[in-house]
C-alpha atoms as a PDB file:
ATOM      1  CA  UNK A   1      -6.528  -9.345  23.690  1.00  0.00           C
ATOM      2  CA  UNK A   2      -9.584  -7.529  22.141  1.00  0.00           C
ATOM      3  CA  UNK A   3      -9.470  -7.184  18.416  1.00  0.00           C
ATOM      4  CA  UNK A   4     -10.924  -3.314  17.622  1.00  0.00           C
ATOM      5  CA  UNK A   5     -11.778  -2.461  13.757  1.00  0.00           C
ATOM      6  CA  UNK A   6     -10.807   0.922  13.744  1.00  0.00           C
ATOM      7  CA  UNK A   7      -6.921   1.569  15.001  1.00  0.00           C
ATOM      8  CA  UNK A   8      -6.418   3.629  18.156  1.00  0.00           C
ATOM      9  CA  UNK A   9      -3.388   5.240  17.652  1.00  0.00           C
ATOM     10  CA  UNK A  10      -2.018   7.461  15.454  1.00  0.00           C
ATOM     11  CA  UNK A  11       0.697   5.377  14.333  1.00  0.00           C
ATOM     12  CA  UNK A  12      -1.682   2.832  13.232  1.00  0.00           C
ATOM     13  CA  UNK A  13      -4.287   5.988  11.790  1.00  0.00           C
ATOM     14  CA  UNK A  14      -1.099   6.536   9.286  1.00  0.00           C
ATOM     15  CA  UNK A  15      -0.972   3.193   8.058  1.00  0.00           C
ATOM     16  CA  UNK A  16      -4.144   2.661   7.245  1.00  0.00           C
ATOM     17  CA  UNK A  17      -4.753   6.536   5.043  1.00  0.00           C
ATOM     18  CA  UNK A  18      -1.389   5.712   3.664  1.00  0.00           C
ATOM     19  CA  UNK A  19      -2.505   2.283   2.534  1.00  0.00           C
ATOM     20  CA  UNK A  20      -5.930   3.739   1.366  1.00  0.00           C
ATOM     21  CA  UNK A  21      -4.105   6.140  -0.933  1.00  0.00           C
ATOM     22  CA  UNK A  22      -2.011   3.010  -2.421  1.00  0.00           C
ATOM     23  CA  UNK A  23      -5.301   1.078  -3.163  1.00  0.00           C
ATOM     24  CA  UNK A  24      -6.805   4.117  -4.293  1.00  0.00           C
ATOM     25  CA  UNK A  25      -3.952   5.239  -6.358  1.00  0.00           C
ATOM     26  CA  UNK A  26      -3.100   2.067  -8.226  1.00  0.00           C
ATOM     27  CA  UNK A  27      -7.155   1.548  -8.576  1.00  0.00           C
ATOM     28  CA  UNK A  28      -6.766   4.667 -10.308  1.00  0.00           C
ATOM     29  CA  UNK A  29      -4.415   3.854 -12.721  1.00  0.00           C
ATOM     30  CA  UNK A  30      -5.726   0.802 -13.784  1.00  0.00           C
ATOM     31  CA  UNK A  31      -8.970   2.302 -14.730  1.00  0.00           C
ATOM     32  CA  UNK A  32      -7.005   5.162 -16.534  1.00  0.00           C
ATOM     33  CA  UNK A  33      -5.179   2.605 -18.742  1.00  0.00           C
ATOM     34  CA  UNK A  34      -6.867  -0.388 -18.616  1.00  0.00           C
ATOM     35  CA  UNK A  35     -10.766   0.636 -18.199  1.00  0.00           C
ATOM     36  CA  UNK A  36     -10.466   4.291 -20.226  1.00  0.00           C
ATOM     37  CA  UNK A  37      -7.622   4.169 -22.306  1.00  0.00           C
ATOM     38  CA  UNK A  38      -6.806   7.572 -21.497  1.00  0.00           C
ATOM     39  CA  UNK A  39      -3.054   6.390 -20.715  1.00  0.00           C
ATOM     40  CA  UNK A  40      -0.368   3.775 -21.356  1.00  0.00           C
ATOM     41  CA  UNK A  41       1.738   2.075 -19.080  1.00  0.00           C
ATOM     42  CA  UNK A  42       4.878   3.484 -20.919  1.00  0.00           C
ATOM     43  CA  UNK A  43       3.884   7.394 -20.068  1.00  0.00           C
ATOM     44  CA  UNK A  44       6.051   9.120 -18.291  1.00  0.00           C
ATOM     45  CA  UNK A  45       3.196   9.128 -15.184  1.00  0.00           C
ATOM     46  CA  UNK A  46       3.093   5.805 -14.754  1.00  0.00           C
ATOM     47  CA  UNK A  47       7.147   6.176 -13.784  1.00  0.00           C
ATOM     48  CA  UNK A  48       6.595   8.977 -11.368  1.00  0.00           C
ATOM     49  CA  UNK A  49       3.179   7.483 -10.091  1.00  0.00           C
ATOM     50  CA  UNK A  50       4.532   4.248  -9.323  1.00  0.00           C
ATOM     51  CA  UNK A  51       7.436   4.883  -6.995  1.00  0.00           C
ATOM     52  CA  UNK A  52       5.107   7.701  -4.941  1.00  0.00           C
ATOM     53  CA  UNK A  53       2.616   5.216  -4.675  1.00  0.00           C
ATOM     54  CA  UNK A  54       4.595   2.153  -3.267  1.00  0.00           C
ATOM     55  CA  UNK A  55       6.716   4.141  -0.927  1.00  0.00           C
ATOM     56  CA  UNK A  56       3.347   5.011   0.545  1.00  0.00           C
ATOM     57  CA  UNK A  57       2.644   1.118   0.835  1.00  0.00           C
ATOM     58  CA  UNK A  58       5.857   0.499   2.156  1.00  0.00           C
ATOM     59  CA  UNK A  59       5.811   3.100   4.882  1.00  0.00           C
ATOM     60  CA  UNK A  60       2.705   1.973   6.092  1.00  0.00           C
ATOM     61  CA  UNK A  61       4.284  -1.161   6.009  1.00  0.00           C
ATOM     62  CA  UNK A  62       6.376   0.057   8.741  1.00  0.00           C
ATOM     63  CA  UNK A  63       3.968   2.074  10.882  1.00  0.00           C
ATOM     64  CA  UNK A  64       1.462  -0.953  10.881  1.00  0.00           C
ATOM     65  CA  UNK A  65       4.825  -2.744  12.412  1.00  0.00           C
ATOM     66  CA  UNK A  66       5.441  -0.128  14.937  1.00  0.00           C
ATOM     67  CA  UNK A  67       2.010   0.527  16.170  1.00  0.00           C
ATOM     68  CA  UNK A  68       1.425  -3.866  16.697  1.00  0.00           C
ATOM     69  CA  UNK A  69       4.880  -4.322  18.141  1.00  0.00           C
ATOM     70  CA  UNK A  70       5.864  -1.007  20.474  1.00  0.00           C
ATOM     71  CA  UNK A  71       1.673   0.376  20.765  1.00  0.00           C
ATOM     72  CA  UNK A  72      -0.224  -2.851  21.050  1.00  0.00           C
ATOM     73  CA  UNK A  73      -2.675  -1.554  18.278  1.00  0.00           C
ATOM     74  CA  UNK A  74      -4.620  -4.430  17.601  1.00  0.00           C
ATOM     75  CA  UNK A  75      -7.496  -3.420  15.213  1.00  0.00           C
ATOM     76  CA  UNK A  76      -8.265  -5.245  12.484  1.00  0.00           C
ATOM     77  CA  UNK A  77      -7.790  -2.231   9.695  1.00  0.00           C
ATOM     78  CA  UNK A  78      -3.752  -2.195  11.055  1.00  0.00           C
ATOM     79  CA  UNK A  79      -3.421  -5.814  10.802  1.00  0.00           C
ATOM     80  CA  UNK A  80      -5.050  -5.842   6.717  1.00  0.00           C
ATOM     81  CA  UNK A  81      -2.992  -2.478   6.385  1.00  0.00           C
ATOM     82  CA  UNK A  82       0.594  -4.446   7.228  1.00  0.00           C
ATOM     83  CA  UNK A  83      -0.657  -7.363   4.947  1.00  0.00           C
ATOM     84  CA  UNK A  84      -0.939  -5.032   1.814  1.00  0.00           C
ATOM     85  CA  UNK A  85       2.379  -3.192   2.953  1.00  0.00           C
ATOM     86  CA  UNK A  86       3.900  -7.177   3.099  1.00  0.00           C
ATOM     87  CA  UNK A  87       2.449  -8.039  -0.420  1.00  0.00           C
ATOM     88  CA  UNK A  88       3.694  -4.574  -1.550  1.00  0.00           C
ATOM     89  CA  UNK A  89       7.444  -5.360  -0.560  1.00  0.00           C
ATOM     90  CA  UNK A  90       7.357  -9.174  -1.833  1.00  0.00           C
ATOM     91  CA  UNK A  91       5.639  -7.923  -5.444  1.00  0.00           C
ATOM     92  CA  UNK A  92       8.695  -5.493  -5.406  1.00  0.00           C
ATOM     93  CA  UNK A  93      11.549  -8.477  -5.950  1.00  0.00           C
ATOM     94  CA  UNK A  94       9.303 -11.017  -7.364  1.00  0.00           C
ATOM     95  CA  UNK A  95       7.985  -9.188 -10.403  1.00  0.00           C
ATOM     96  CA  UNK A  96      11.131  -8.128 -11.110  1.00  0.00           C
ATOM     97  CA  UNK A  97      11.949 -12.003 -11.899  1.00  0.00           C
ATOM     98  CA  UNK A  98       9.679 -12.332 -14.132  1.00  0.00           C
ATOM     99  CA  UNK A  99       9.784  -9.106 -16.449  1.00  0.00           C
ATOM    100  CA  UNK A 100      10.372 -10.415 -20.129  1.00  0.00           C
ATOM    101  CA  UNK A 101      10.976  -6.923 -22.105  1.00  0.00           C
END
């Protein structure tokens, strides 16, 4: 099995722009609120921002899947794409446990 970095089809392309715009996105908003302190965490942005961005992680998630199981993409930006999109969709529940508001 040889192990390419960039992914070869397009299946695997999407994952890894769709994960780029989640690391990009939430690197984003942390620097708005927590580097600037242009914006709070309790704007209205943060609730639209937030679901946009991790549905992007989470369908990545799913193409990473699709282009390792049914394509045989094996490039090392797909496999590192499906990690994030994993993380993304265990953060999801598990934060949730822990929220003390």
């Amino acid at each position: 099995m040889k192990l390419n970095f960039m992914p070869k089809t397009s299946l695997g392309r999407w994952s890894v722009w769709l994960q780029s715009f989640f690391l990009v996105g939430i690197g984003i908003s942390i620097l708005l609120v927590n580097g600037l302190g242009l914006l709070s965490y309790d704007n209205r942005w943060w609730d639209i921002t937030v679901p946009v961005i991790f549905s992007a992680s989470i369908v990545a998630f799913v193409l990473g899947l699709r282009a390792i199981r049914k394509y045989r993409d094996s490039s090392v930006l797909v496999y590192i794409s499906t990690g994030i999109g994993l993380l993304t969709i265990l953060f999801i529940p598990l934060h949730s446990l822990f929220i003390s508001d």
